[in-house]
Protein backbone atom coordinates (compact mmCIF):
# COMPACT_ATOMS: atom_id res chain seq x y z
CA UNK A 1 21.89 -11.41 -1.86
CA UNK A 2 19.74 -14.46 -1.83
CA UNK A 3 22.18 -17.28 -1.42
CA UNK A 4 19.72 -20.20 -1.51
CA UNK A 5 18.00 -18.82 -4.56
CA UNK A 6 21.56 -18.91 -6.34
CA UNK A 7 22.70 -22.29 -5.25
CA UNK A 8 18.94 -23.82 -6.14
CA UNK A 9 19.67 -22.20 -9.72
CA UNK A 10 23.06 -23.51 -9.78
CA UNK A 11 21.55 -27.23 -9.01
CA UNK A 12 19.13 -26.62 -11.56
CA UNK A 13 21.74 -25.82 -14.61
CA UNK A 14 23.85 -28.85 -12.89
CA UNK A 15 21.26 -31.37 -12.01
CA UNK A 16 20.26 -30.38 -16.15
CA UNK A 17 24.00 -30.81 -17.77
CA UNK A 18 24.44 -34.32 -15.63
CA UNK A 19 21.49 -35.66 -17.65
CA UNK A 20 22.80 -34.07 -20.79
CA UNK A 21 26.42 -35.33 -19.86
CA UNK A 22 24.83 -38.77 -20.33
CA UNK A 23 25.34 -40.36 -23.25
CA UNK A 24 22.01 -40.16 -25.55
CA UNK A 25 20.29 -43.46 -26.22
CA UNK A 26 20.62 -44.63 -29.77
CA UNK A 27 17.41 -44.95 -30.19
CA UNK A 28 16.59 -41.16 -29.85
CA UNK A 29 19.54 -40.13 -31.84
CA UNK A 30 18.56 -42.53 -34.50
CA UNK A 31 14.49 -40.80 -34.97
CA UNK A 32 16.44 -37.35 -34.18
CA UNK A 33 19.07 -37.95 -37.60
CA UNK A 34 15.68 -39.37 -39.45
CA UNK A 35 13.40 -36.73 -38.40
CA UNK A 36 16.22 -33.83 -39.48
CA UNK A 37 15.60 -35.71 -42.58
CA UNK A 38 11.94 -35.62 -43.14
CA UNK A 39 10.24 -38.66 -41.40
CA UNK A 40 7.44 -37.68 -39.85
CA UNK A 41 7.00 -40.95 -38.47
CA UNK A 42 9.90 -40.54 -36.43
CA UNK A 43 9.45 -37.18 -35.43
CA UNK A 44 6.35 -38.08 -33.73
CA UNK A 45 8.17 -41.30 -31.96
CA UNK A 46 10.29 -38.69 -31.16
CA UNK A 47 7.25 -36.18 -29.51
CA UNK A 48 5.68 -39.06 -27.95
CA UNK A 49 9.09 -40.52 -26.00
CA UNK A 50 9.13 -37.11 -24.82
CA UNK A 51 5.76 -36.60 -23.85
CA UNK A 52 5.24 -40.23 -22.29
CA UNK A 53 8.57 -42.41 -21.99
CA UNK A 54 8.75 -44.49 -18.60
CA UNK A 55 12.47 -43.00 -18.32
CA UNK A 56 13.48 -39.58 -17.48
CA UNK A 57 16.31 -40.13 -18.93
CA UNK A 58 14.66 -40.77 -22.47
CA UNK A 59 12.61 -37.94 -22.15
CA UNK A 60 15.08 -35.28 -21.28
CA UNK A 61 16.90 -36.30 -24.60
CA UNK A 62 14.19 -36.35 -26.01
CA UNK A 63 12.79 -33.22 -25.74
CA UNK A 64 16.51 -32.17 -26.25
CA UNK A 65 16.25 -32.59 -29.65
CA UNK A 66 12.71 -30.85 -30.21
CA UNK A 67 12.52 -28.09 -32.35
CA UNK A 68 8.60 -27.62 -32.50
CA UNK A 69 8.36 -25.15 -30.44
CA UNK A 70 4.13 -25.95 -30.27
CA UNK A 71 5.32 -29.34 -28.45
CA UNK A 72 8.01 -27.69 -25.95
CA UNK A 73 5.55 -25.34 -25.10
CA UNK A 74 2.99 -28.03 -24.16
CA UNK A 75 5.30 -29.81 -22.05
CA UNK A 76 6.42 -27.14 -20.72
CA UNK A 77 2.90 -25.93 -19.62
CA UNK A 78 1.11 -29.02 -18.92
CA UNK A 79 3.40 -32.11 -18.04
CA UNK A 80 2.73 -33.09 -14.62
CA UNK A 81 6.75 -33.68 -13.53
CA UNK A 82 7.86 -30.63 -13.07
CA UNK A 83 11.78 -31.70 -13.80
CA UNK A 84 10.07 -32.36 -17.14
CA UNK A 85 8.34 -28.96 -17.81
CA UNK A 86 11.46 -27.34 -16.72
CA UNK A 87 13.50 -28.92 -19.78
CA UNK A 88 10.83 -27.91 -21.91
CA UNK A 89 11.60 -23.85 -20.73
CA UNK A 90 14.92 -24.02 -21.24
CA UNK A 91 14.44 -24.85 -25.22
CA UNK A 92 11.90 -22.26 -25.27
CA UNK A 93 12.78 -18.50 -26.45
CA UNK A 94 9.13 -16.76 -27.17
CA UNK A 95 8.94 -14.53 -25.04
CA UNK A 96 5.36 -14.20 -24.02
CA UNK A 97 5.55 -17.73 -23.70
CA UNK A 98 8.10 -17.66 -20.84
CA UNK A 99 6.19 -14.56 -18.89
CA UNK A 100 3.35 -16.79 -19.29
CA UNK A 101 4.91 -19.66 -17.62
CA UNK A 102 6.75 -17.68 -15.19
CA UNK A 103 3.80 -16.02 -14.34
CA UNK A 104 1.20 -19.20 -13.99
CA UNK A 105 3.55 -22.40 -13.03
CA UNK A 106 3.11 -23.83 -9.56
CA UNK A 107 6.83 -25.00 -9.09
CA UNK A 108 8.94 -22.11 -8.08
CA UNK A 109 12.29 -23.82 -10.12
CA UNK A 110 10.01 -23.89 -12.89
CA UNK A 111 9.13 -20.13 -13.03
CA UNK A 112 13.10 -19.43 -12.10
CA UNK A 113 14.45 -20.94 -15.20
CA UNK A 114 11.44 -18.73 -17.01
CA UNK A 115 13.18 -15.53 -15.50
CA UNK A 116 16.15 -16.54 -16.45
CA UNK A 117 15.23 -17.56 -20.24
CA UNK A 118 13.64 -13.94 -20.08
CA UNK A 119 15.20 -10.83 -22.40
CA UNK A 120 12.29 -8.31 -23.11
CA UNK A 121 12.89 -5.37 -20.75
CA UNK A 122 9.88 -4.20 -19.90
CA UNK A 123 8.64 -7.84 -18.83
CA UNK A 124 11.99 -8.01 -16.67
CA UNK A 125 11.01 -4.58 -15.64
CA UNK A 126 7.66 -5.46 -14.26
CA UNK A 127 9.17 -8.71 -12.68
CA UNK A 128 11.54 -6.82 -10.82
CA UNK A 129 9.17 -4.45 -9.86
CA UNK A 130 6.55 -7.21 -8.41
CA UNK A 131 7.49 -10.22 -7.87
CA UNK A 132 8.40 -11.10 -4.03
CA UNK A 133 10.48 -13.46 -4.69
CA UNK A 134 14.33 -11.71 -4.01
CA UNK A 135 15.96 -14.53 -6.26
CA UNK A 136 13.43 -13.67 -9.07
CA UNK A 137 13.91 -10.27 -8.85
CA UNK A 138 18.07 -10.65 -8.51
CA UNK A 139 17.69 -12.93 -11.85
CA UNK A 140 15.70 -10.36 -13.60
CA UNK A 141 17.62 -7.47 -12.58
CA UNK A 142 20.70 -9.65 -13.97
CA UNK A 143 19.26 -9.70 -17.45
CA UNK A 144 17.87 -6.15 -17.38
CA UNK A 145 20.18 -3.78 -19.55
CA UNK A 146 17.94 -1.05 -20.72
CA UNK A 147 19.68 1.91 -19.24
CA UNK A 148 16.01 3.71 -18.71
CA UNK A 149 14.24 0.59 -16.60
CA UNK A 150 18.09 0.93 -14.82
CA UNK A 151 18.35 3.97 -13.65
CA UNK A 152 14.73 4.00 -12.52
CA UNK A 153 15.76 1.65 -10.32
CA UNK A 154 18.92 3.35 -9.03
CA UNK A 155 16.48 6.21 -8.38
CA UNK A 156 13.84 4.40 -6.50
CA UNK A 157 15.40 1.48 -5.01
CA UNK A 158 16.25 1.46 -1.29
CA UNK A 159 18.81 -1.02 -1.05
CA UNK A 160 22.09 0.81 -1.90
CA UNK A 161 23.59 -2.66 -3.07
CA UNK A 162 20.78 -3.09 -5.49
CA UNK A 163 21.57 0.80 -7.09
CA UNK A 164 25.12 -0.13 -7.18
CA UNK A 165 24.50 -3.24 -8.78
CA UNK A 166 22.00 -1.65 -11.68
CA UNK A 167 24.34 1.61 -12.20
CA UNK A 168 27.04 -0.68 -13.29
CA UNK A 169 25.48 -1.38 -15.96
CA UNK A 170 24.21 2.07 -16.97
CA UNK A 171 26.27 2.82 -19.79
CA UNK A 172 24.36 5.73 -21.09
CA UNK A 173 26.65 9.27 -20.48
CA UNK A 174 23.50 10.97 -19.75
CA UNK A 175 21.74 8.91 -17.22
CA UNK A 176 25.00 9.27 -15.60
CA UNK A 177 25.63 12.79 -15.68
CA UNK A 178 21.86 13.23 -14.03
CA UNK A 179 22.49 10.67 -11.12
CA UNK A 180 26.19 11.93 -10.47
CA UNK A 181 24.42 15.39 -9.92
CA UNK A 182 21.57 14.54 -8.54
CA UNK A 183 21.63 11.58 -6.26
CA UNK A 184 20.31 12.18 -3.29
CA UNK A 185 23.20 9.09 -1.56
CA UNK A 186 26.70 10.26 -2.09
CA UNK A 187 27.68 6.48 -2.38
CA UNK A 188 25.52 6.98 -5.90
CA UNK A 189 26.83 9.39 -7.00
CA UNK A 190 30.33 8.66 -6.67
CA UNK A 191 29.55 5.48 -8.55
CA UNK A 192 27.94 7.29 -10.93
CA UNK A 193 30.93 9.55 -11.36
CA UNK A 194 33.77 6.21 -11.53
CA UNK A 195 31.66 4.93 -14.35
CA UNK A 196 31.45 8.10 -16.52
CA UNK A 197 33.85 8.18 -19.20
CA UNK A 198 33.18 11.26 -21.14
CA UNK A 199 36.27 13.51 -19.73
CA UNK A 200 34.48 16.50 -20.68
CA UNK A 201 31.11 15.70 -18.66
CA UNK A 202 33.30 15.41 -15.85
CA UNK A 203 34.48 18.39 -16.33
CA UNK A 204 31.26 19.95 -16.42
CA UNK A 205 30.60 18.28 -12.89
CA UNK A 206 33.90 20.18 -11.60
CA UNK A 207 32.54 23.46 -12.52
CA UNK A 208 29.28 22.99 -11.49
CA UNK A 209 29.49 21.03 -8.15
CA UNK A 210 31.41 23.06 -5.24
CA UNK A 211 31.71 19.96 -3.16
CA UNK A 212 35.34 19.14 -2.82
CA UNK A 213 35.08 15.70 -2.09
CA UNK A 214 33.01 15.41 -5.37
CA UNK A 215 35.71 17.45 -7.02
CA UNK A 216 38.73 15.19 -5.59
CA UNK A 217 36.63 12.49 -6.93
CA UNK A 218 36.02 13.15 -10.42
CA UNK A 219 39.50 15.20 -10.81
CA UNK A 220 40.70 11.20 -10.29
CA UNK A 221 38.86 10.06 -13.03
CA UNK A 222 39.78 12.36 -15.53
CA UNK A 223 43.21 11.34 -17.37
CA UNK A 224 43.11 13.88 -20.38
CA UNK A 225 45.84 15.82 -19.31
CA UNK A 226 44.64 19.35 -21.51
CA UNK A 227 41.02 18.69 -19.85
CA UNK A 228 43.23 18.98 -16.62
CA UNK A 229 44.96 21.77 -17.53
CA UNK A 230 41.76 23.95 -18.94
CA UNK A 231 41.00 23.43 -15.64
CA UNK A 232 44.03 24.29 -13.78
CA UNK A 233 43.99 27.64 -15.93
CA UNK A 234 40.18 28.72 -15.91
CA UNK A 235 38.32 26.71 -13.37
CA UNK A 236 35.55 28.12 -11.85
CA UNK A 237 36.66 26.96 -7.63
CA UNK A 238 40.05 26.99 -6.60
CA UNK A 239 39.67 24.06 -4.90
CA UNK A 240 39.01 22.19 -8.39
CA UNK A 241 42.13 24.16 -9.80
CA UNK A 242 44.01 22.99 -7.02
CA UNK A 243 43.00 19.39 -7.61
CA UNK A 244 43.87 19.84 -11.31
CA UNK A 245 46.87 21.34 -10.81
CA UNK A 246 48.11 18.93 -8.90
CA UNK A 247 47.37 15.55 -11.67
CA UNK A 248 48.82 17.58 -14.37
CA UNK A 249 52.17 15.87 -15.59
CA UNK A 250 55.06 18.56 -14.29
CA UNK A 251 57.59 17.86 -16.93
CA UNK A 252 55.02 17.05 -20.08
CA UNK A 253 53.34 20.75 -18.82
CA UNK A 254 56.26 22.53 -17.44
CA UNK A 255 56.08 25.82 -19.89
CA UNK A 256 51.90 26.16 -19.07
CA UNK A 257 52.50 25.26 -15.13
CA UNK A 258 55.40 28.09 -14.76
CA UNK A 259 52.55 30.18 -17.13
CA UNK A 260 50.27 29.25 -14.14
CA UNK A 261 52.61 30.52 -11.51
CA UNK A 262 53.36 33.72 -12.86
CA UNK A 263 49.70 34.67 -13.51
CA UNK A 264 48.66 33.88 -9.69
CA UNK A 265 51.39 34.14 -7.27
CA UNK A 266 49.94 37.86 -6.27
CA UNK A 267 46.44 36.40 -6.47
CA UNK A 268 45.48 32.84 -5.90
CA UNK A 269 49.15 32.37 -3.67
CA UNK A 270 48.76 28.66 -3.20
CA UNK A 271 47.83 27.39 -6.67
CA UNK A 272 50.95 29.03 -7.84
CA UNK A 273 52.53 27.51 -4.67
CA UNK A 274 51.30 23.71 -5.72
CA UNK A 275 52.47 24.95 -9.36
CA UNK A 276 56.15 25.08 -7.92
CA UNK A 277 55.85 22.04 -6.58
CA UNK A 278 55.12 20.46 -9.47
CA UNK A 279 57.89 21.98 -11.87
CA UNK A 280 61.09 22.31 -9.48
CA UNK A 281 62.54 19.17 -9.95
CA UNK A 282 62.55 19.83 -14.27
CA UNK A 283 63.84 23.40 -13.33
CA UNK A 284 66.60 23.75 -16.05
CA UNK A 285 69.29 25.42 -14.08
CA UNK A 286 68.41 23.35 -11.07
CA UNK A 287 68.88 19.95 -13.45
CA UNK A 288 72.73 21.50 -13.56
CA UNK A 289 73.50 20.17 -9.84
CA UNK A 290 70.54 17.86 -9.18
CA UNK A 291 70.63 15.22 -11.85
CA UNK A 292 68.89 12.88 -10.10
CA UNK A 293 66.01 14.38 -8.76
CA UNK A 294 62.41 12.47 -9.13
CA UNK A 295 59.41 13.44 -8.60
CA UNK A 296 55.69 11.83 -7.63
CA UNK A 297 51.96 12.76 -6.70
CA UNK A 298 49.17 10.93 -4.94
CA UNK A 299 45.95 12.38 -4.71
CA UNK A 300 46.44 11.52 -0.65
CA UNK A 301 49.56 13.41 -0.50
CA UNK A 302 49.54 16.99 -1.52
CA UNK A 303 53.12 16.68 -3.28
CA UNK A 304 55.88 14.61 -2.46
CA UNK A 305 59.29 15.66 -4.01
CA UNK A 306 62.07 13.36 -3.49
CA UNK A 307 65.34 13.02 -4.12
CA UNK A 308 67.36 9.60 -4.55
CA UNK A 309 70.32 10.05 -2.61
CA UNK A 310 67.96 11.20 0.49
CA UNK A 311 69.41 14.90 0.30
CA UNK A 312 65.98 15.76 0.86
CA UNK A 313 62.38 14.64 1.75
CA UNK A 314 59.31 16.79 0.91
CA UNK A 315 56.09 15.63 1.84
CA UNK A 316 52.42 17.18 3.04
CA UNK A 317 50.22 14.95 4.24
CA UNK A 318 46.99 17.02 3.25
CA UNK A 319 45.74 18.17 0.53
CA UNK A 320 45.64 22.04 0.55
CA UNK A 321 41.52 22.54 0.03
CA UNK A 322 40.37 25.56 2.11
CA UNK A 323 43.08 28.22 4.09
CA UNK A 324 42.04 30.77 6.89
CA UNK A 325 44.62 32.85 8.06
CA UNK A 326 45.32 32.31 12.25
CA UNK A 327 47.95 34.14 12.98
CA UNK A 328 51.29 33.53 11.16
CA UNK A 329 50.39 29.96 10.32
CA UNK A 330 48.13 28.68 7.95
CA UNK A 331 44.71 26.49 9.03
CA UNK A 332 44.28 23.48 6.27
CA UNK A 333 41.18 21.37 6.17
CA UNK A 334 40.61 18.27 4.67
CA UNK A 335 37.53 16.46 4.54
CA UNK A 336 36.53 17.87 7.79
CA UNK A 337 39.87 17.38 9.67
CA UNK A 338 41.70 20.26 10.48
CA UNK A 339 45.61 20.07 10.10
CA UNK A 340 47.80 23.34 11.35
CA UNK A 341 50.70 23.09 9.37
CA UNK A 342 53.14 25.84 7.35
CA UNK A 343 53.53 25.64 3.38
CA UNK A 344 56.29 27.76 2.74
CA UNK A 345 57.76 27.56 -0.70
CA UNK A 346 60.40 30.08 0.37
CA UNK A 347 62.03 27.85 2.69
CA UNK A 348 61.47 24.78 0.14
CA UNK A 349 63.42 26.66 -2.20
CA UNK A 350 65.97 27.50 0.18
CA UNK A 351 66.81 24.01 1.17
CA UNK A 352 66.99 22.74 -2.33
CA UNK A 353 69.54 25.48 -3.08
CA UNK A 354 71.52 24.88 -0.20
CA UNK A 355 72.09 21.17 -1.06
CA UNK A 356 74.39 22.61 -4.19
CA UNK A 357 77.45 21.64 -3.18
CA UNK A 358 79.71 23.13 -6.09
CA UNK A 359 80.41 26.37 -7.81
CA UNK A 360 77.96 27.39 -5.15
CA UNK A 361 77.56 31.06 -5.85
CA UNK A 362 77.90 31.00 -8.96
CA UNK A 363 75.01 28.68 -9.00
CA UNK A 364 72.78 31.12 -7.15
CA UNK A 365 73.32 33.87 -9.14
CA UNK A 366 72.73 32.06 -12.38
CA UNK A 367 69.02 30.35 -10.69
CA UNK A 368 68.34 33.89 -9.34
CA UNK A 369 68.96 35.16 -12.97
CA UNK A 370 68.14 32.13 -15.07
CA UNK A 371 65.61 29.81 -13.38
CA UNK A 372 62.10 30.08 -14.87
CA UNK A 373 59.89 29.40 -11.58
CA UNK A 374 60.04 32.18 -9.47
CA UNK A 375 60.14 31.23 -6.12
CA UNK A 376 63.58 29.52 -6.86
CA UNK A 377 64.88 32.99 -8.10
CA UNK A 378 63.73 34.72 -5.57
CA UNK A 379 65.04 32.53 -2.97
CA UNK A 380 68.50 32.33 -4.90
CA UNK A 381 68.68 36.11 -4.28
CA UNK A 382 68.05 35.99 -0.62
CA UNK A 383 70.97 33.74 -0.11
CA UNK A 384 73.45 36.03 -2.05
């Protein structure tokens, strides 16, 4: 970021609003009120104290209160103070006009304030494009918001702060979509992705990108919680079923989730694992003895279950993406570190049921009968 370029433009709009500050000499508000009215006689006092007063002062205020915009721009083009000519550009709106002054003004402040008087996008465009000058080129960029001239530069750009700057203000769903699939910088695209808010194109990204750090991503931004379960149910990747799974609301979703379970324990063993994980704590027979039992996710944390009274603290530290089998234990990898660890809902279930401390076995036989997730009735029936 040019830092000089800001603070000159900063002593510009000051140095500008100290004059303005100043209270206006009588005389000029006098000809102003009578020229409003219809003297021509006093609108051309009025041209000429702008045009040739000994006193700055007068002038600025002067030329202040012009309205003809064939005066401002002759000021503005040919007075020789260039403090002058810049008060002139900042009444001035035409936009041809202002590239022309930008484009043929000796003083550097001069053509600055032009940029930043500057709204037509394709002149902005071709400013940005050309001009050398970083603080004209930040100033233009500022004022672009045509989402075609911005995402041309996101595409061809090389300075990553630049692209980030110009796809925040992309707000076209398409232009989006394109860059969050096909950004060549990562950085990009998971801009790209944080600004999309069409649930369902993000979606679409899920099913169609098999990078899971792309799919942890955009799983985040997603809130619609029957976008998350469509997802959950008939994703395309485990991994983004996984990551779905896991943000759907347990207790809002409990019916579909234990629907989830039942229809891939035999197959897909951990989804319906990460399932159970999310319903246990609103498991009805459970809710008999554990009445205080909370429950919380982070995308960070695979699933933390806790309990208030500290009976018991469930935590993984990964989140489950890809599993090889080594042996008896299972090999989990997350974003390229590897984590040997054991996720074994049996032995979850089992410690939850042993912290019943009444009507004990009666308790078991009614969860291994009654309970609607089946890992807790199965593990009820191994402790009988």
């Amino acid at each position: 970021m040019n830092y000089k370029y800001i603070l000159t433009l900063i002593f510009i709009v000051y140095s500008n609003n100290i004059v303005l500050a100043q209270k206006t000499p009588k005389k000029i508000n006098k000809l102003d009120k009578k020229c409003l009215a219809g003297d021509t006689i006093s609108c051309e006092k009025l041209i000429d104290i702008a045009k040739n007063h000994k006193s700055f002062t007068y002038r600025y205020h002067a030329i202040d209160k012009l309205t003809d915009k064939n005066v401002l721009v002759d000021i503005a083009k040919n007075d020789r103070d260039s403090n002058i000519r810049r008060a002139a550009v900042w009444k001035i709106s035409d936009q041809n006009i202002l590239a022309d002054i930008y484009k043929n003004d000796r003083d550097n402040d001069v053509r600055r304030v032009a940029v930043n008087q500057i709204s037509d996008q394709n002149i902005l465009a071709d400013i940005y494009k050309n001009d050398r000058d970083r603080g004209n080129r930040n100033t233009a960029l500022k004022n672009i918001s045509d989402n075609n001239i911005l995402a041309d530069i996101v595409n061809n750009e090389i300075n990553n702060n630049v692209r980030l700057t110009a796809i925040k203000k992309i707000s076209d769903q398409n232009i989006l979509l394109n860059i969050a699939e096909n950004h060549k910088e990562y950085c990009i695209r998971m801009a790209a992705i944080n600004i999309l808010t069409d649930e369902n194109v993000l979606s679409g990204i899920i099913e169609r990108d098999t990078s899971q750090k792309y799919m942890l991503t955009t799983v985040k931004e997603i809130q619609d919680q029957n976008i998350l379960l469509d997802i959950a149910k008939n994703g395309k990747h485990i991994e983004s079923r996984l990551f779905a799974l896991n943000s759907l609301n347990g207790e809002e979703y409990y019916e579909q989730i234990v629907a989830i379970i039942n229809e891939n324990k035999d197959i897909f063993h951990n989804l319906a694992v990460i399932g159970a994980l999310k319903i246990i704590p609103y498991d009805k027979t459970l809710s008999k003895y554990f009445s205080r039992l909370y429950f919380s996710t982070e995308f960070e944390n695979l699933v933390q279950i806790e309990n208030i009274n500290d009976w018991k603290n469930i935590k993984f530290k990964t989140f489950l993406s890809k599993t090889y089998i080594a042996g008896k234990r299972q090999i989990i990898t997350f974003n390229e570190l590897v984590y040997s660890e054991v996720i074994n809902i049996n032995e979850i279930c089992e410690d939850f049921l042993s912290l019943i401390h009444r009507d004990y076995r009666e308790a078991l036989i009614e969860i291994s009968n009654e309970s609607d997730v089946y890992y807790l009735r199965e593990a009820a029936k191994s402790m009988l």
